[in-house]
Protein backbone atom coordinates (compact mmCIF):
# COMPACT_ATOMS: atom_id res chain seq x y z
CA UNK A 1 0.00 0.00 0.00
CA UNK A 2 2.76 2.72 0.48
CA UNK A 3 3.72 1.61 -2.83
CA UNK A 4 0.67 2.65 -4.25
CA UNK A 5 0.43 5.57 -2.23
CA UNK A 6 3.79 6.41 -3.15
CA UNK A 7 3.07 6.34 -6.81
CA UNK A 8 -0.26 8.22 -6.67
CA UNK A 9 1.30 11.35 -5.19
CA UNK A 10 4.07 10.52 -7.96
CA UNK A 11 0.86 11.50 -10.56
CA UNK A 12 -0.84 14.60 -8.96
CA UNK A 13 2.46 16.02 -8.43
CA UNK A 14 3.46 15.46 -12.03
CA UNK A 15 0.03 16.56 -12.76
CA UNK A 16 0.08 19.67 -10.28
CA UNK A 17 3.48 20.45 -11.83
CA UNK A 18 2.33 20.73 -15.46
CA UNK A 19 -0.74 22.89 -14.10
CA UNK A 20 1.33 24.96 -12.50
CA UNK A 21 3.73 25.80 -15.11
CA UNK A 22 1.36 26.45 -17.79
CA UNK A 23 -0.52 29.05 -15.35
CA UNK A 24 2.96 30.29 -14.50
CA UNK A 25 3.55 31.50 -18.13
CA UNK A 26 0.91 34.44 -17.81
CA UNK A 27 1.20 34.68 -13.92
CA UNK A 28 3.95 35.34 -11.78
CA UNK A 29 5.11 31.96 -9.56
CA UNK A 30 4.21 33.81 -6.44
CA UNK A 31 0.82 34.67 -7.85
CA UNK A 32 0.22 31.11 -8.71
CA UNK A 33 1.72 29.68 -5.23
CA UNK A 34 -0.15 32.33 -2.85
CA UNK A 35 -4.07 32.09 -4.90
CA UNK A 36 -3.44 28.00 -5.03
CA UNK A 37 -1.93 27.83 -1.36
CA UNK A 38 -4.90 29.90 0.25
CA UNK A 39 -7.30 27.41 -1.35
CA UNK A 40 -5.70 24.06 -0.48
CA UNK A 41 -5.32 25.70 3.00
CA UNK A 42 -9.09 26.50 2.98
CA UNK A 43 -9.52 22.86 1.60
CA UNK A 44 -7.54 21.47 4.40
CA UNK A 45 -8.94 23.25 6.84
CA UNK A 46 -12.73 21.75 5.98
CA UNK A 47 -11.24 18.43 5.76
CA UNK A 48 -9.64 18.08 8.67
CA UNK A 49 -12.32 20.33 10.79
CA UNK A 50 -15.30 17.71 9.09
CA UNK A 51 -13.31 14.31 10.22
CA UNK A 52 -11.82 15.56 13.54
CA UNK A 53 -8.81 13.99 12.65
CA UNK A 54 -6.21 17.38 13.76
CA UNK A 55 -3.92 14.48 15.45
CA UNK A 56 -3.46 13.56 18.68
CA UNK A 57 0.23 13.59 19.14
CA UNK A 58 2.17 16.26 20.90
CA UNK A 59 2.81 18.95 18.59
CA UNK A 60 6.54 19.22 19.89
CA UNK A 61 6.62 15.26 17.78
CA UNK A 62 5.27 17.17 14.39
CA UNK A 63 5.68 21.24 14.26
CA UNK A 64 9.13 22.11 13.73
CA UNK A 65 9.26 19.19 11.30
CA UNK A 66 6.12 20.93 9.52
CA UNK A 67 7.57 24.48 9.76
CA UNK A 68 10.86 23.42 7.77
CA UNK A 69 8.85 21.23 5.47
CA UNK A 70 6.43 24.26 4.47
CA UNK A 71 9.53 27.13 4.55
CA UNK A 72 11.50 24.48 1.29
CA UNK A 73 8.20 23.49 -0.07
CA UNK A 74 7.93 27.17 -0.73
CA UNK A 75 10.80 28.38 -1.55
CA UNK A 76 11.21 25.56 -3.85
CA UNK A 77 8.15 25.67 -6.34
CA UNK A 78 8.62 28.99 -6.64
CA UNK A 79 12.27 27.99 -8.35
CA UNK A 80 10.18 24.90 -10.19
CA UNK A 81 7.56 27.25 -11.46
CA UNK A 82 9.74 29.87 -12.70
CA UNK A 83 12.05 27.01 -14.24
CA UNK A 84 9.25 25.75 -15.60
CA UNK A 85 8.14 29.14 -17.06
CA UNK A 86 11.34 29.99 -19.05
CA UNK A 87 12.19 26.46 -19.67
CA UNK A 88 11.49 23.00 -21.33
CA UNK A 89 8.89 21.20 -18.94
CA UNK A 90 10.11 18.11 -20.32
CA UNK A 91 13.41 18.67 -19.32
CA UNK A 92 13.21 21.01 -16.09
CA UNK A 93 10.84 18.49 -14.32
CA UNK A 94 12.96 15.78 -14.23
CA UNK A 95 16.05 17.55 -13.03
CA UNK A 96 13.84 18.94 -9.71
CA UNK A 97 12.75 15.55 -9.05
CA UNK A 98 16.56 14.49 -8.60
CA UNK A 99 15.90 15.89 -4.78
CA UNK A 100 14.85 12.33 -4.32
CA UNK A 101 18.44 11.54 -3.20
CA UNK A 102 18.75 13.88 0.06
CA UNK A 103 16.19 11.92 1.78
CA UNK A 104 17.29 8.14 0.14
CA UNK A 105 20.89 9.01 1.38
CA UNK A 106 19.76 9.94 4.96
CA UNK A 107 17.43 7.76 5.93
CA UNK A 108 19.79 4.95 4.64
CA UNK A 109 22.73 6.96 6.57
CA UNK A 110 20.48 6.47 9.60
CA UNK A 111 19.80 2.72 9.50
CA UNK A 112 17.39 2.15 6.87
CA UNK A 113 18.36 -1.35 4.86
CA UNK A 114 16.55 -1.61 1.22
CA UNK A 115 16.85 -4.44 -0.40
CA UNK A 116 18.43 -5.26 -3.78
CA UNK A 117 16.02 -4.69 -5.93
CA UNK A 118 14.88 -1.67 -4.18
CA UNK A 119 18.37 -0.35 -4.25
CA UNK A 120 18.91 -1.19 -8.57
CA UNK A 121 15.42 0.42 -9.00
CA UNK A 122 16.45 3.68 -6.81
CA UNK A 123 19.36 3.61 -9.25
CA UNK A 124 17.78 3.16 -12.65
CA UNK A 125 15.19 5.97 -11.47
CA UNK A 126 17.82 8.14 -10.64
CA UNK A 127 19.31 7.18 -14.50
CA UNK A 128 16.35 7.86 -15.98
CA UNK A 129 15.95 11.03 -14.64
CA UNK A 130 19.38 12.19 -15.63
CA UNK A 131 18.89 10.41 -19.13
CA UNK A 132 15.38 12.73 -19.95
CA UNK A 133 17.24 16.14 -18.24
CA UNK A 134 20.54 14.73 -20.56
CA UNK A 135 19.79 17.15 -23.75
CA UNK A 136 19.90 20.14 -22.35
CA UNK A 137 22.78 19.70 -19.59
CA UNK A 138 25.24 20.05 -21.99
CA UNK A 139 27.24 22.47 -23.93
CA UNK A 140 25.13 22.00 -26.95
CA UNK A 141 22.10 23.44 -25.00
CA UNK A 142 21.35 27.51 -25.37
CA UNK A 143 18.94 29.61 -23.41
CA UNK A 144 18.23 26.59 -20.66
CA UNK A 145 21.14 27.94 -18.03
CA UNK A 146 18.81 29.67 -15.41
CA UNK A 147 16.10 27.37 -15.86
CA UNK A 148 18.26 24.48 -15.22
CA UNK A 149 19.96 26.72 -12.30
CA UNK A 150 16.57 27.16 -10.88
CA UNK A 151 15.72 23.61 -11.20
CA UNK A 152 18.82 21.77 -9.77
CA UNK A 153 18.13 24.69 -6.62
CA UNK A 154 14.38 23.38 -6.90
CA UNK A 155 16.16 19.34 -6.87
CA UNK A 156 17.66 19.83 -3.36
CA UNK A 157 14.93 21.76 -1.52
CA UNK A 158 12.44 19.45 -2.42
CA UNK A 159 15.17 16.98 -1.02
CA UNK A 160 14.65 18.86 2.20
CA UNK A 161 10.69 18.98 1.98
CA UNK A 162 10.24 15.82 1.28
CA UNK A 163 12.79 14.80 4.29
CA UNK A 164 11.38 16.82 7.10
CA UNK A 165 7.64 15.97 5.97
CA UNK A 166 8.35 12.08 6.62
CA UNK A 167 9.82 12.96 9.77
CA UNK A 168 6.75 15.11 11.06
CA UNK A 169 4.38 12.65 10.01
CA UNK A 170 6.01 9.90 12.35
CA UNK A 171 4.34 12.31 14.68
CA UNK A 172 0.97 13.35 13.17
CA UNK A 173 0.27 12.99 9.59
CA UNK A 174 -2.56 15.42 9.86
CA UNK A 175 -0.20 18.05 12.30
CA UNK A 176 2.41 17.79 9.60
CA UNK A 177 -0.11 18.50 6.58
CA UNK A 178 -1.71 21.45 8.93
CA UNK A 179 1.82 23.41 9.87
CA UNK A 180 3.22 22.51 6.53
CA UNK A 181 0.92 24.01 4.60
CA UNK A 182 0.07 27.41 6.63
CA UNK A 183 3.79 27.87 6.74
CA UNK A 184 3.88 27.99 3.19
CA UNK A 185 0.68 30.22 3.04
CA UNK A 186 2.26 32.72 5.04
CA UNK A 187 5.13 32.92 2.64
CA UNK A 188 4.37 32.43 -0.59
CA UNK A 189 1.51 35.35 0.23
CA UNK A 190 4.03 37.45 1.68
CA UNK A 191 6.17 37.07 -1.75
CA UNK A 192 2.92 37.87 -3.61
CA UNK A 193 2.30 40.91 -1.68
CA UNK A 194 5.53 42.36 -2.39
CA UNK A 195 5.63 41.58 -6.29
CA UNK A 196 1.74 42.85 -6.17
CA UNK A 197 2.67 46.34 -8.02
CA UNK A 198 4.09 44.58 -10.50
CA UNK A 199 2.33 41.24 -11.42
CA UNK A 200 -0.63 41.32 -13.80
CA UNK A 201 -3.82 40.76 -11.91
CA UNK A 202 -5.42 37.01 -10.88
CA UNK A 203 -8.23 37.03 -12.96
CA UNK A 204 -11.44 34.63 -12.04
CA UNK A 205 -10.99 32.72 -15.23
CA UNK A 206 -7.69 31.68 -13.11
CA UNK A 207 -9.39 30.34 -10.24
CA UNK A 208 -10.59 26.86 -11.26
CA UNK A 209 -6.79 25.86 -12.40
CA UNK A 210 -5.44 27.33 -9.39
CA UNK A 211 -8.14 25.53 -7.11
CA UNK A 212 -7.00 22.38 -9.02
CA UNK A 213 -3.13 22.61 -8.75
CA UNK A 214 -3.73 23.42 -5.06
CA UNK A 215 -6.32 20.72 -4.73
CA UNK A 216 -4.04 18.06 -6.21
CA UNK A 217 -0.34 19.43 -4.46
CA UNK A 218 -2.47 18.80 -1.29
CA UNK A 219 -4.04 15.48 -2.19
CA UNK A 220 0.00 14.72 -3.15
CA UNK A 221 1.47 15.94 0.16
CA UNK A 222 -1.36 13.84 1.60
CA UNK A 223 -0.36 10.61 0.11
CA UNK A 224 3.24 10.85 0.36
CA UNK A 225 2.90 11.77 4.15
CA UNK A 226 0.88 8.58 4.70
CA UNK A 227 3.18 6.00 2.66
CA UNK A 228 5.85 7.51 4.55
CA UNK A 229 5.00 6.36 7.83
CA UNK A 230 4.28 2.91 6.19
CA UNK A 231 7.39 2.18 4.61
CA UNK A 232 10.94 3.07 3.82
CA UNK A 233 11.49 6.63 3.33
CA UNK A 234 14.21 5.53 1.24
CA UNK A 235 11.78 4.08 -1.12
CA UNK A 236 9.21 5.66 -0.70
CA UNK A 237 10.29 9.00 -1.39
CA UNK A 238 12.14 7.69 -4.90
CA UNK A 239 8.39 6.22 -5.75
CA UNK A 240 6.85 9.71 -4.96
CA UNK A 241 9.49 11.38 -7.18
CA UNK A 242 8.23 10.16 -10.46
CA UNK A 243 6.38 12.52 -11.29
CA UNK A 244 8.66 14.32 -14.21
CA UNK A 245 7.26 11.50 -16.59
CA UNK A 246 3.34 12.57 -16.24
CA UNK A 247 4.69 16.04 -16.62
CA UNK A 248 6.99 15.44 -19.77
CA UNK A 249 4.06 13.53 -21.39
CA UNK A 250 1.09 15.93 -20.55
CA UNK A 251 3.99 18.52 -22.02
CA UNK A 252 4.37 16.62 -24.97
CA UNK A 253 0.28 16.12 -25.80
CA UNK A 254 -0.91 19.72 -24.48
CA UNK A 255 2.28 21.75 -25.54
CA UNK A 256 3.35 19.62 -28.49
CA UNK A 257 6.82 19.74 -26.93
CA UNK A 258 9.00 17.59 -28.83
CA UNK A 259 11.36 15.16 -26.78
CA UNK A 260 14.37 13.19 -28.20
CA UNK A 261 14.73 9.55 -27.78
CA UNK A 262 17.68 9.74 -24.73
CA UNK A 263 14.87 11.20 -23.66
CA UNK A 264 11.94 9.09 -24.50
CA UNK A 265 14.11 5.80 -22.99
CA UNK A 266 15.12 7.98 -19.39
CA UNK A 267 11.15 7.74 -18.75
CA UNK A 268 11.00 3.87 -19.76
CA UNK A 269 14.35 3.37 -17.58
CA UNK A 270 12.03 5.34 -14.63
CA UNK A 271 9.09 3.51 -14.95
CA UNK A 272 11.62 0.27 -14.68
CA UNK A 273 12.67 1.64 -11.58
CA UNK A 274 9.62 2.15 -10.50
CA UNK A 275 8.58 -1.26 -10.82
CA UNK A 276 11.94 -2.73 -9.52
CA UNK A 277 10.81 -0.56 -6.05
CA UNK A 278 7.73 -1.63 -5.47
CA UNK A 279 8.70 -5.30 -5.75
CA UNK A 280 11.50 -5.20 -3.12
């Protein structure tokens, strides 16, 4: 089950990305962050207030986890979404996803054991995320340097996020949601604020794709937290870092973005991974 769980979040965050970066090429990334924030928050707040489930665990177990979960989160899609804005989604997506490794390399610093196959499939995900970001890391590739800048910056804060949001939910999966995401309200809106003068204006036409990218980061935060506290983080955070191949191929069929065949094979070689993960 944290397999599956795992792999969900893997396709509303690939799905949230690709939602977010389109509305990011008329919006500014704060704009998009702050309107879709508020609403998840709002969402959240329902959710949690209609089950009763807030979490019974001391928040001392959950909040500072939370706080340093929401602070990266934040900080770190607005670096995706601007990435995403100037660059190939195709490409930028899977080189943010490469955070993956700061929380595989701690928790298996700290004890955790995967097991062969788990460990080749961690490594052929990783290789197929390098193979589909491979055309435009090298010298051949022009106008991609601060998009790939922004999304190697994105790569290790989500390494972070991801990280401190397992940790918290050991705690309270519902605590950690909660703090995570009013932490990143607070910022992302105070980012907003300050780029207001400046930013074309959120038009209600904007609200339904902003309700949904905030609807399914949430649902995405959600089920990573859970198949966190079910299985290895190790694992389980490679799983939930997928999500560059829904994005490339919702690229390719809305955008007509054309990909080369490296980079075509680095999303069979992830899928592979995939697989090879949730069978150890």
């Amino acid at each position: 089950m944290s397999a599956v769980l795992a792999l969900l979040a893997s396709g509303l965050w690939g799905t949230s990305d690709f939602l977010g970066g389109s509305v990011s090429r008329r919006l500014r990334a704060a704009q998009v962050l702050a309107v879709s924030q508020v609403l998840s928050a709002l969402v959240l707040l329902v959710v949690l207030g209609a089950t009763g489930r807030v979490g019974t665990a001391s928040a001392g177990s959950w909040l500072g986890w939370s706080i340093a979960a929401g602070a990266t989160w934040a900080a770190a899609m607005g670096a995706l979404y601007t990435a995403l804005a100037r660059g190939t989604m195709g490409v930028v997506a899977p080189i943010a996803s490469c955070g993956m490794l700061v929380p595989f390399a701690v928790s298996v610093a700290t004890g955790e054991r995967p097991g062969p196959l788990q460990l080749l499939g961690a490594a052929l995900a990783v290789a197929g995320v390098v193979g589909a970001a491979g055309p435009d890391l090298g010298p051949s590739a022009r106008g991609q340097g601060r998009a790939t800048a922004l999304a190697l910056l994105a790569a290790l804060l989500f390494g972070v996020e991801i990280y401190a949001l397992a940790r918290g939910s050991e705690g309270s999966v519902a605590g950690a949601l909660l703090g995570m995401r009013l932490t990143s309200v607070v910022l992302v809106v105070a980012v907003a604020a300050a780029q207001h003068r400046r930013s074309a204006p959120v038009r209600p036409r904007d609200l339904p794709p902003l309700l949904a990218l905030g609807v399914l980061d949430l649902a995405a935060t959600a089920a990573y937290a859970v198949a966190s506290t079910g299985g290895l983080v190790s694992v389980v955070a490679v799983l939930a870092s997928l999500y560059p191949a829904v994005t490339l191929l919702l690229a390719r069929r809305v955008h007509g973005e054309r990909l080369s065949r490296l980079q075509w094979a680095g999303v069979v070689v992830v899928l592979l991974g995939a697989a090879l993960c949730a069978l150890g």
